[in-house]
PDB file of N, CA and C in Angstrom:
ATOM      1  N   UNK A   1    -145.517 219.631 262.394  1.00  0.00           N
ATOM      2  CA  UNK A   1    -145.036 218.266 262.205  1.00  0.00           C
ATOM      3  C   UNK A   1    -146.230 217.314 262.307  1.00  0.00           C
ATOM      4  N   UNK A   2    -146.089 216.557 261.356  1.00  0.00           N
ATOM      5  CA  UNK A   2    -147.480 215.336 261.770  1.00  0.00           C
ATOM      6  C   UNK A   2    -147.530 213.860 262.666  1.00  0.00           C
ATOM      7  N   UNK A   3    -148.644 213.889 263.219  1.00  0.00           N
ATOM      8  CA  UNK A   3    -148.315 213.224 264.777  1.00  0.00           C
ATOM      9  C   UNK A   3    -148.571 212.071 264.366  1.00  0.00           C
ATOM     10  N   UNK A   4    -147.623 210.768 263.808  1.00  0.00           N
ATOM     11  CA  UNK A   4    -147.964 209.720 263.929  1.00  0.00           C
ATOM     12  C   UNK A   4    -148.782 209.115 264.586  1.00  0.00           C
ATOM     13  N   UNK A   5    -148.260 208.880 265.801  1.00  0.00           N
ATOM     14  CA  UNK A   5    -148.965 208.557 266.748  1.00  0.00           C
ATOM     15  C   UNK A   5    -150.623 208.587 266.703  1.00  0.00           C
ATOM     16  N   UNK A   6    -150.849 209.769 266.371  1.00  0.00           N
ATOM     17  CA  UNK A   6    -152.690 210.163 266.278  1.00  0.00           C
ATOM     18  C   UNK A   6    -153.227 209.242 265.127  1.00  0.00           C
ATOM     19  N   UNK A   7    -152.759 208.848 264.368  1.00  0.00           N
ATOM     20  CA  UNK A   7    -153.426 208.706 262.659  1.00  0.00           C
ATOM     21  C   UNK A   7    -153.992 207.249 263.047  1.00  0.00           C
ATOM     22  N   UNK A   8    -155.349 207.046 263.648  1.00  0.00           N
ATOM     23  CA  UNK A   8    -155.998 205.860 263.879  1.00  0.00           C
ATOM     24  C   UNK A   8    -155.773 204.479 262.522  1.00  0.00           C
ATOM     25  N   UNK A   9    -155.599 205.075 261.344  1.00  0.00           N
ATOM     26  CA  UNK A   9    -155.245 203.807 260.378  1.00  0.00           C
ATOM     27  C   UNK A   9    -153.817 203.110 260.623  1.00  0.00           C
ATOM     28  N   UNK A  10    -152.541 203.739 261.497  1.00  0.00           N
ATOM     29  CA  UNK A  10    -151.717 203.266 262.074  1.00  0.00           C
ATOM     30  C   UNK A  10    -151.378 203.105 263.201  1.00  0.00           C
ATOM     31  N   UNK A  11    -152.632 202.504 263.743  1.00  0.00           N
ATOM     32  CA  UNK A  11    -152.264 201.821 264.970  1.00  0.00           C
ATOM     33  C   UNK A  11    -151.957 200.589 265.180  1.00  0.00           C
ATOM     34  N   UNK A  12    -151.907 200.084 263.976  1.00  0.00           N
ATOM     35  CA  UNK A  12    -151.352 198.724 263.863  1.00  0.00           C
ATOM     36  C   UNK A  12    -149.834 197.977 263.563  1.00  0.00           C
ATOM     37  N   UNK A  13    -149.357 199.198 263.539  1.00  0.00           N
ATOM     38  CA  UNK A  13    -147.754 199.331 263.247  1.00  0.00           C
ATOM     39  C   UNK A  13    -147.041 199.366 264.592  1.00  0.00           C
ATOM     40  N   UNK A  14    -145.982 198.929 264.849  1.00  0.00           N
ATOM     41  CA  UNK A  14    -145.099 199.027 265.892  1.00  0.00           C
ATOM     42  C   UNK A  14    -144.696 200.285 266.261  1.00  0.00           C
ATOM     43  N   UNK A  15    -144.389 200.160 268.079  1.00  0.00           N
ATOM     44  CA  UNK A  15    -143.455 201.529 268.437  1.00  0.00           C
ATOM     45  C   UNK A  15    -142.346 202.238 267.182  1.00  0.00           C
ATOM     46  N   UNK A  16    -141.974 201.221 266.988  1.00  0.00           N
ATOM     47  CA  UNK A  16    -140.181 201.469 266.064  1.00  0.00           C
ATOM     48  C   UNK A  16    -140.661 201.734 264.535  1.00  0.00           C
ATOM     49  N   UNK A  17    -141.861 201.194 264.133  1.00  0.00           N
ATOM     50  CA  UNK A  17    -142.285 201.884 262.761  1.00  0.00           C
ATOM     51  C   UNK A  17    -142.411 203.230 262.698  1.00  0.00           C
ATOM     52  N   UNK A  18    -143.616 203.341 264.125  1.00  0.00           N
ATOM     53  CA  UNK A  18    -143.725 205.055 264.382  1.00  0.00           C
ATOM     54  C   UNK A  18    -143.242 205.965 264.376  1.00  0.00           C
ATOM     55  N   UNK A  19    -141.789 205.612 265.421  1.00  0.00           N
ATOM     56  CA  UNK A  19    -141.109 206.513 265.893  1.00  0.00           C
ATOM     57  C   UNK A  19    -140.202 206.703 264.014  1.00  0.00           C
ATOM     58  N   UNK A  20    -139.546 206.155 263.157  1.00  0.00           N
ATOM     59  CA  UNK A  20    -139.059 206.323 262.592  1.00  0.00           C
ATOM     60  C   UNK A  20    -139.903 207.024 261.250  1.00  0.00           C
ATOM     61  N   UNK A  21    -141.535 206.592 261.293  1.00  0.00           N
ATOM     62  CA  UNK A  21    -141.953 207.916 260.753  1.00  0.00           C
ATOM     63  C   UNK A  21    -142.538 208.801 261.126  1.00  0.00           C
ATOM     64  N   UNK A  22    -141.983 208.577 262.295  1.00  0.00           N
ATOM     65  CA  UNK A  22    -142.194 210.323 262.852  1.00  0.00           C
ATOM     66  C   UNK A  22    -140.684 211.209 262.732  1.00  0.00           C
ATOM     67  N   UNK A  23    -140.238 210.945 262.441  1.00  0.00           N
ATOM     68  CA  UNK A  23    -139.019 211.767 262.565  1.00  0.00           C
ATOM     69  C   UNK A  23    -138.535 211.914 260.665  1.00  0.00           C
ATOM     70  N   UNK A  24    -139.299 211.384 259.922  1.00  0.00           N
ATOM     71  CA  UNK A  24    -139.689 211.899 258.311  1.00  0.00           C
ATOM     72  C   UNK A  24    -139.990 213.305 258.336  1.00  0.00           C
ATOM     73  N   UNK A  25    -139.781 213.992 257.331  1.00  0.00           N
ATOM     74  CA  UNK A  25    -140.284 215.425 257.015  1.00  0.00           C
ATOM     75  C   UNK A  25    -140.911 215.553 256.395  1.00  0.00           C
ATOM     76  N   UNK A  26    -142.563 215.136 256.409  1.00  0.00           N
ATOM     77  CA  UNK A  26    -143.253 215.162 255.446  1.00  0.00           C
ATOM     78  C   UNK A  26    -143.686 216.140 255.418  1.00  0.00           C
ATOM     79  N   UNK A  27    -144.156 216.666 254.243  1.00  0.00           N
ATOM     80  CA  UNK A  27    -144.838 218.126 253.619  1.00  0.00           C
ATOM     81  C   UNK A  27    -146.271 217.908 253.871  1.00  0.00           C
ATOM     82  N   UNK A  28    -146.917 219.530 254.306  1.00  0.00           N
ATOM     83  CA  UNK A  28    -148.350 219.776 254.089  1.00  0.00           C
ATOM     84  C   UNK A  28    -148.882 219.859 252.821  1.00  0.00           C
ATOM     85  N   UNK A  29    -149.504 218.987 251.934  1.00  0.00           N
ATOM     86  CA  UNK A  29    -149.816 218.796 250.921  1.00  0.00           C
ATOM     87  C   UNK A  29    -151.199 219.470 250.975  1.00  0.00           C
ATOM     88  N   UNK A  30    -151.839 220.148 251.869  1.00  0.00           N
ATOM     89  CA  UNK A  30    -153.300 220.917 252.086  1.00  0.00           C
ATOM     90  C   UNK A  30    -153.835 222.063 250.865  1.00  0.00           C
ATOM     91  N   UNK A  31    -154.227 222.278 250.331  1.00  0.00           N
ATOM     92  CA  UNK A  31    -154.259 223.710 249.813  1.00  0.00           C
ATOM     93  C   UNK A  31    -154.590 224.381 250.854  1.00  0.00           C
ATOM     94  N   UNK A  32    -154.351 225.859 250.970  1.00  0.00           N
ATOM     95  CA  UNK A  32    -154.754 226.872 251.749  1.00  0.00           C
ATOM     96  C   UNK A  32    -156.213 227.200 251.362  1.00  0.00           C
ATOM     97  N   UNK A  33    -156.752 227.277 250.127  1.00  0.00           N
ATOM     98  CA  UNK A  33    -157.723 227.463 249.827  1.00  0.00           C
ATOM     99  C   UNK A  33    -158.585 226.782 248.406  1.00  0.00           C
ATOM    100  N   UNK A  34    -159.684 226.516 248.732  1.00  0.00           N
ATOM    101  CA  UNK A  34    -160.743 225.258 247.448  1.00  0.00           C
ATOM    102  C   UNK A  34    -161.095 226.509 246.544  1.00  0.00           C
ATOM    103  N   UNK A  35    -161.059 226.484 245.368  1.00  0.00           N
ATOM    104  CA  UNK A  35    -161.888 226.785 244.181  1.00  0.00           C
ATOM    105  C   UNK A  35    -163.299 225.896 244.025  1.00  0.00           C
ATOM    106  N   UNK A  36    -164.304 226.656 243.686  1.00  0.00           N
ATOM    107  CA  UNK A  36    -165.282 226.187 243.420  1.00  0.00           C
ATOM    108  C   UNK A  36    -165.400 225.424 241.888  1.00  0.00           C
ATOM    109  N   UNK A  37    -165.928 224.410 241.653  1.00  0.00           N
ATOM    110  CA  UNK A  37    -166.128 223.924 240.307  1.00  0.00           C
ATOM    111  C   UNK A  37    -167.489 224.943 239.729  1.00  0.00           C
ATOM    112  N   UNK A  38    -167.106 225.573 238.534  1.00  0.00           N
ATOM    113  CA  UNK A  38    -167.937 226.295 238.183  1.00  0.00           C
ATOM    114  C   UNK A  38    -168.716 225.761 236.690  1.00  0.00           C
ATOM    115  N   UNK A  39    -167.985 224.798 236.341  1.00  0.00           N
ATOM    116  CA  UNK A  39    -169.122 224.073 235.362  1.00  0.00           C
ATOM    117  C   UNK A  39    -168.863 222.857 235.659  1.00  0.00           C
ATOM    118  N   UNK A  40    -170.546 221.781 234.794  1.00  0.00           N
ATOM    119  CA  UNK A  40    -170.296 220.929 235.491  1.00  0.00           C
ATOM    120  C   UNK A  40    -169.210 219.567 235.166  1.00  0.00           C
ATOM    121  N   UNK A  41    -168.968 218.976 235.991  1.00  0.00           N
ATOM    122  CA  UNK A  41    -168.229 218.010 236.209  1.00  0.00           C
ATOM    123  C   UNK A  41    -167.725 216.873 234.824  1.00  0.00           C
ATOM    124  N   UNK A  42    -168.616 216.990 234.147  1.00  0.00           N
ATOM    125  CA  UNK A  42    -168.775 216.104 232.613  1.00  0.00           C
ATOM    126  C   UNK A  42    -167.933 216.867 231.678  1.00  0.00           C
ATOM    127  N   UNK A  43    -168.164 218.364 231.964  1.00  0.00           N
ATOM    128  CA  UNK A  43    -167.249 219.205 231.163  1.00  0.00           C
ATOM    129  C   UNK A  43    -166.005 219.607 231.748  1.00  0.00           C
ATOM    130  N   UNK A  44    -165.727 219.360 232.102  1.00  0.00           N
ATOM    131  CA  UNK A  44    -164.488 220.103 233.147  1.00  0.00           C
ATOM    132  C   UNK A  44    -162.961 218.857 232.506  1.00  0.00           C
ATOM    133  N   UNK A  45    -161.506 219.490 232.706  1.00  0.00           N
ATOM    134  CA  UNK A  45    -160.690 218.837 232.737  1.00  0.00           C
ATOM    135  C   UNK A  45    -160.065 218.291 234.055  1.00  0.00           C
ATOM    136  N   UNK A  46    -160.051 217.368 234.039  1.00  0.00           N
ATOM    137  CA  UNK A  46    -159.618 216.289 235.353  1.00  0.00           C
ATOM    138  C   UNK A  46    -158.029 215.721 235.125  1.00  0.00           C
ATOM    139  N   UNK A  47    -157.599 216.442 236.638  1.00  0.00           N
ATOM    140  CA  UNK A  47    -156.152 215.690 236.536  1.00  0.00           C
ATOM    141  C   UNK A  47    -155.347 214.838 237.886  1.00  0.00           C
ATOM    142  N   UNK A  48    -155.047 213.746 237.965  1.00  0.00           N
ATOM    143  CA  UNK A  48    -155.064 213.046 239.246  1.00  0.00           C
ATOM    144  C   UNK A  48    -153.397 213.037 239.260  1.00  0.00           C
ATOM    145  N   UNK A  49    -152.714 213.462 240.415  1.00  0.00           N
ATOM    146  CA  UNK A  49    -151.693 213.758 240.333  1.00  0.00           C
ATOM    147  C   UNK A  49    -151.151 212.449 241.786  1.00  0.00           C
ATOM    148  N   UNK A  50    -150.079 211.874 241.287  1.00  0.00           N
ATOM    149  CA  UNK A  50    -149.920 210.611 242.545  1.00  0.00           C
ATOM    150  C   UNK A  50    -147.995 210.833 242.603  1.00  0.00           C
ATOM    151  N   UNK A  51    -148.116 210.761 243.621  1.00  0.00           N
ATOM    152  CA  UNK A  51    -146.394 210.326 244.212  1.00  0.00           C
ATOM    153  C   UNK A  51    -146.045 208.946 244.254  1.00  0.00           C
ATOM    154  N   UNK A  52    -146.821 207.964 243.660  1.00  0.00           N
ATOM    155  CA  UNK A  52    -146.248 206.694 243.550  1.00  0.00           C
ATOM    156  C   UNK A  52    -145.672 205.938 243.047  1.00  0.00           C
ATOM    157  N   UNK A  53    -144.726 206.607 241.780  1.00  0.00           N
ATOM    158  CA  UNK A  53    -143.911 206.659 241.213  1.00  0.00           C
ATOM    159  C   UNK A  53    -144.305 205.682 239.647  1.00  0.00           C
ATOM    160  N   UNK A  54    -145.828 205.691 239.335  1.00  0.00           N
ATOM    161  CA  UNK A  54    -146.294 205.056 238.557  1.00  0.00           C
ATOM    162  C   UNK A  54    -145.807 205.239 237.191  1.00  0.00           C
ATOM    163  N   UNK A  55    -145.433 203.796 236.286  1.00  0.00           N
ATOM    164  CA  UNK A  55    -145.014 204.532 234.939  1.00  0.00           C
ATOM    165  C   UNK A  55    -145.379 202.987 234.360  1.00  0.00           C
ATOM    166  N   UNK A  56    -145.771 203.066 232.810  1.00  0.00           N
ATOM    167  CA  UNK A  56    -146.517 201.952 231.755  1.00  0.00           C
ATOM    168  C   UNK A  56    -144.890 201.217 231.646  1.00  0.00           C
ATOM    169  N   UNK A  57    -145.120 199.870 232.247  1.00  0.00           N
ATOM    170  CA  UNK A  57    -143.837 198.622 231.563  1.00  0.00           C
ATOM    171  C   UNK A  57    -143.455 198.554 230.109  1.00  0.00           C
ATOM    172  N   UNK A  58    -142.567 198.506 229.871  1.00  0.00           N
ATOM    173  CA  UNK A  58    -142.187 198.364 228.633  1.00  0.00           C
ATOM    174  C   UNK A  58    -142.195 199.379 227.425  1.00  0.00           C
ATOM    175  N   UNK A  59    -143.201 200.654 228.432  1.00  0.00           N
ATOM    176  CA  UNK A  59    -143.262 201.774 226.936  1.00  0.00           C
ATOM    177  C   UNK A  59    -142.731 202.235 228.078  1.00  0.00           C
ATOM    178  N   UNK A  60    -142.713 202.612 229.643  1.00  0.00           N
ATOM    179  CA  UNK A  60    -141.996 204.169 229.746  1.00  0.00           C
ATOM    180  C   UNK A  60    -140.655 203.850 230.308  1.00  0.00           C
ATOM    181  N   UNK A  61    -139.605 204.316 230.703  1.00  0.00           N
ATOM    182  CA  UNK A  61    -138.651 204.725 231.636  1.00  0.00           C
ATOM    183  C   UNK A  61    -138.926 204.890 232.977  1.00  0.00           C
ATOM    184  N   UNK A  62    -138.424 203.572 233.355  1.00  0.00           N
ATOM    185  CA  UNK A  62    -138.535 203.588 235.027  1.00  0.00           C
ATOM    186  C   UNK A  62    -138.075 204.597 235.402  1.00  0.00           C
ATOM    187  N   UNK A  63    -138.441 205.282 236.990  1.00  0.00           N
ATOM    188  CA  UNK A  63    -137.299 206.390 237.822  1.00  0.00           C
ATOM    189  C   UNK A  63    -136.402 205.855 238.061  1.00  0.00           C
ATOM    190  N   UNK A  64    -135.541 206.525 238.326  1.00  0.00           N
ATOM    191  CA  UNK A  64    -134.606 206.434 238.632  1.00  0.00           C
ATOM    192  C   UNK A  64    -134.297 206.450 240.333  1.00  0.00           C
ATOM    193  N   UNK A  65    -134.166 205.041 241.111  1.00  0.00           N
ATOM    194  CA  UNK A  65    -133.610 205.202 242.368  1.00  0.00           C
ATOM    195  C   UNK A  65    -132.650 205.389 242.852  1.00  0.00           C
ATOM    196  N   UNK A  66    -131.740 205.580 241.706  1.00  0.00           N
ATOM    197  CA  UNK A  66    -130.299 206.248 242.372  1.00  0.00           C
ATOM    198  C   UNK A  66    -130.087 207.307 242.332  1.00  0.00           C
ATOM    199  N   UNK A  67    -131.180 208.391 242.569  1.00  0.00           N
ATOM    200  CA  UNK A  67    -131.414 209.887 242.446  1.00  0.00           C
ATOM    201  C   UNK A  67    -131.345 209.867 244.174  1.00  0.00           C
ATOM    202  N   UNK A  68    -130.258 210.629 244.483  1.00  0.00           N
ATOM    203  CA  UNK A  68    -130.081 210.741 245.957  1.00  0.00           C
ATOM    204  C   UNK A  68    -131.631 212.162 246.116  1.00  0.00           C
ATOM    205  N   UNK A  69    -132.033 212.028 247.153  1.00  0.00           N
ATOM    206  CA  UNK A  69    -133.263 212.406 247.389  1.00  0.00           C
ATOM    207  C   UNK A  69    -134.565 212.293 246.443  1.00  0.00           C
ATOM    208  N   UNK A  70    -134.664 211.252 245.633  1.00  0.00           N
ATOM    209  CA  UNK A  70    -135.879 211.136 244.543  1.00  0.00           C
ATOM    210  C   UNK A  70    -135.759 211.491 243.539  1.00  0.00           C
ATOM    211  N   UNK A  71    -135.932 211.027 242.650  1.00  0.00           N
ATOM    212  CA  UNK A  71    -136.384 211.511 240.920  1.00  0.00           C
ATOM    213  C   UNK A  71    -137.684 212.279 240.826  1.00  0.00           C
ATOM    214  N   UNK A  72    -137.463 213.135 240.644  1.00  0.00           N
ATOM    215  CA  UNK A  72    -138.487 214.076 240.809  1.00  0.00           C
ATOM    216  C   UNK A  72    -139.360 214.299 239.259  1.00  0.00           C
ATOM    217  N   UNK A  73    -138.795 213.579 238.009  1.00  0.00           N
ATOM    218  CA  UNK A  73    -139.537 213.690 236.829  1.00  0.00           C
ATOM    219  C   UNK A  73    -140.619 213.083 236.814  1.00  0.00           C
ATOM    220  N   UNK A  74    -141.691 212.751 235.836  1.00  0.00           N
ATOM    221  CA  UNK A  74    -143.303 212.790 236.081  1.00  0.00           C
ATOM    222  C   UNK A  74    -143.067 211.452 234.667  1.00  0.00           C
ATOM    223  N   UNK A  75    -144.276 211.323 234.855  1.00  0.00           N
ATOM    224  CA  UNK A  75    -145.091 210.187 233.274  1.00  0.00           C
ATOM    225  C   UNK A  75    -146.141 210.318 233.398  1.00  0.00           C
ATOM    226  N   UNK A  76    -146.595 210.896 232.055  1.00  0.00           N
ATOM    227  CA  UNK A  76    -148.474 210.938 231.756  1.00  0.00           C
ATOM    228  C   UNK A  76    -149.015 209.532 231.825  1.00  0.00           C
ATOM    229  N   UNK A  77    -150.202 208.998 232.445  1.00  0.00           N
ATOM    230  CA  UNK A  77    -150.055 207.771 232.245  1.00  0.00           C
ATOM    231  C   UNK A  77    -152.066 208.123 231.392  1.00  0.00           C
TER     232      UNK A  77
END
Protein backbone atom coordinates (compact mmCIF):
# COMPACT_ATOMS: atom_id res chain seq x y z
CA UNK A 1 0.00 0.00 0.00
CA UNK A 2 1.46 3.51 -0.55
CA UNK A 3 2.20 5.65 2.46
CA UNK A 4 0.78 8.95 1.97
CA UNK A 5 1.90 10.23 4.69
CA UNK A 6 5.78 9.74 3.53
CA UNK A 7 5.48 11.49 -0.02
CA UNK A 8 7.36 14.89 1.03
CA UNK A 9 5.51 16.78 -2.14
CA UNK A 10 2.30 16.26 0.11
CA UNK A 11 2.92 17.69 3.00
CA UNK A 12 1.04 20.45 2.31
CA UNK A 13 -2.31 18.89 2.20
CA UNK A 14 -4.47 18.34 5.23
CA UNK A 15 -4.93 15.39 7.78
CA UNK A 16 -8.45 14.63 5.94
CA UNK A 17 -6.90 14.94 2.33
CA UNK A 18 -4.41 12.23 3.45
CA UNK A 19 -6.25 10.05 5.21
CA UNK A 20 -8.80 9.79 2.28
CA UNK A 21 -5.94 9.14 -0.10
CA UNK A 22 -4.71 6.81 1.73
CA UNK A 23 -7.39 4.55 1.81
CA UNK A 24 -7.43 4.78 -2.49
CA UNK A 25 -6.14 1.61 -4.16
CA UNK A 26 -3.66 2.75 -6.13
CA UNK A 27 -1.67 0.41 -8.41
CA UNK A 28 2.18 -0.21 -8.62
CA UNK A 29 2.78 1.26 -11.88
CA UNK A 30 6.85 0.14 -11.44
CA UNK A 31 8.12 -2.19 -14.06
CA UNK A 32 9.76 -5.16 -12.49
CA UNK A 33 12.41 -4.83 -14.88
CA UNK A 34 14.29 -1.78 -17.50
CA UNK A 35 15.23 -2.80 -21.01
CA UNK A 36 18.16 -1.26 -22.23
CA UNK A 37 17.84 1.27 -25.23
CA UNK A 38 19.83 -0.42 -27.80
CA UNK A 39 19.88 2.15 -30.57
CA UNK A 40 20.18 5.49 -30.36
CA UNK A 41 17.56 7.69 -29.09
CA UNK A 42 16.96 9.81 -32.56
CA UNK A 43 16.10 6.47 -34.01
CA UNK A 44 14.05 4.76 -31.72
CA UNK A 45 10.04 4.94 -31.44
CA UNK A 46 8.78 6.99 -28.49
CA UNK A 47 5.53 6.56 -26.75
CA UNK A 48 4.25 8.69 -23.69
CA UNK A 49 1.43 7.02 -22.17
CA UNK A 50 -0.73 9.47 -19.46
CA UNK A 51 -3.87 8.70 -17.26
CA UNK A 52 -5.09 12.17 -17.59
CA UNK A 53 -7.71 11.65 -19.53
CA UNK A 54 -6.32 13.95 -22.38
CA UNK A 55 -8.29 14.24 -25.70
CA UNK A 56 -8.09 17.25 -28.85
CA UNK A 57 -11.55 19.72 -28.36
CA UNK A 58 -13.68 19.62 -30.97
CA UNK A 59 -12.03 16.71 -33.09
CA UNK A 60 -12.12 13.95 -30.33
CA UNK A 61 -14.83 12.41 -28.01
CA UNK A 62 -14.67 13.34 -24.56
CA UNK A 63 -14.62 10.20 -21.85
CA UNK A 64 -17.03 9.38 -20.65
CA UNK A 65 -17.68 10.14 -16.72
CA UNK A 66 -20.54 8.22 -16.30
CA UNK A 67 -18.49 5.03 -16.70
CA UNK A 68 -18.94 3.70 -13.11
CA UNK A 69 -15.23 2.93 -12.32
CA UNK A 70 -13.57 4.99 -15.41
CA UNK A 71 -13.60 4.91 -19.09
CA UNK A 72 -10.94 3.04 -19.73
CA UNK A 73 -10.72 3.85 -23.78
CA UNK A 74 -7.51 5.79 -25.01
CA UNK A 75 -6.98 8.90 -27.83
CA UNK A 76 -3.83 9.17 -29.90
CA UNK A 77 -3.09 12.63 -29.39
Amino acid sequence: MLDIFSIPKLKHLSIKNKTALSLYPWKNCRPDKMAALTTPLYMANVAIISSAGLYIKNEQESFDTKIKGGDYSFREI
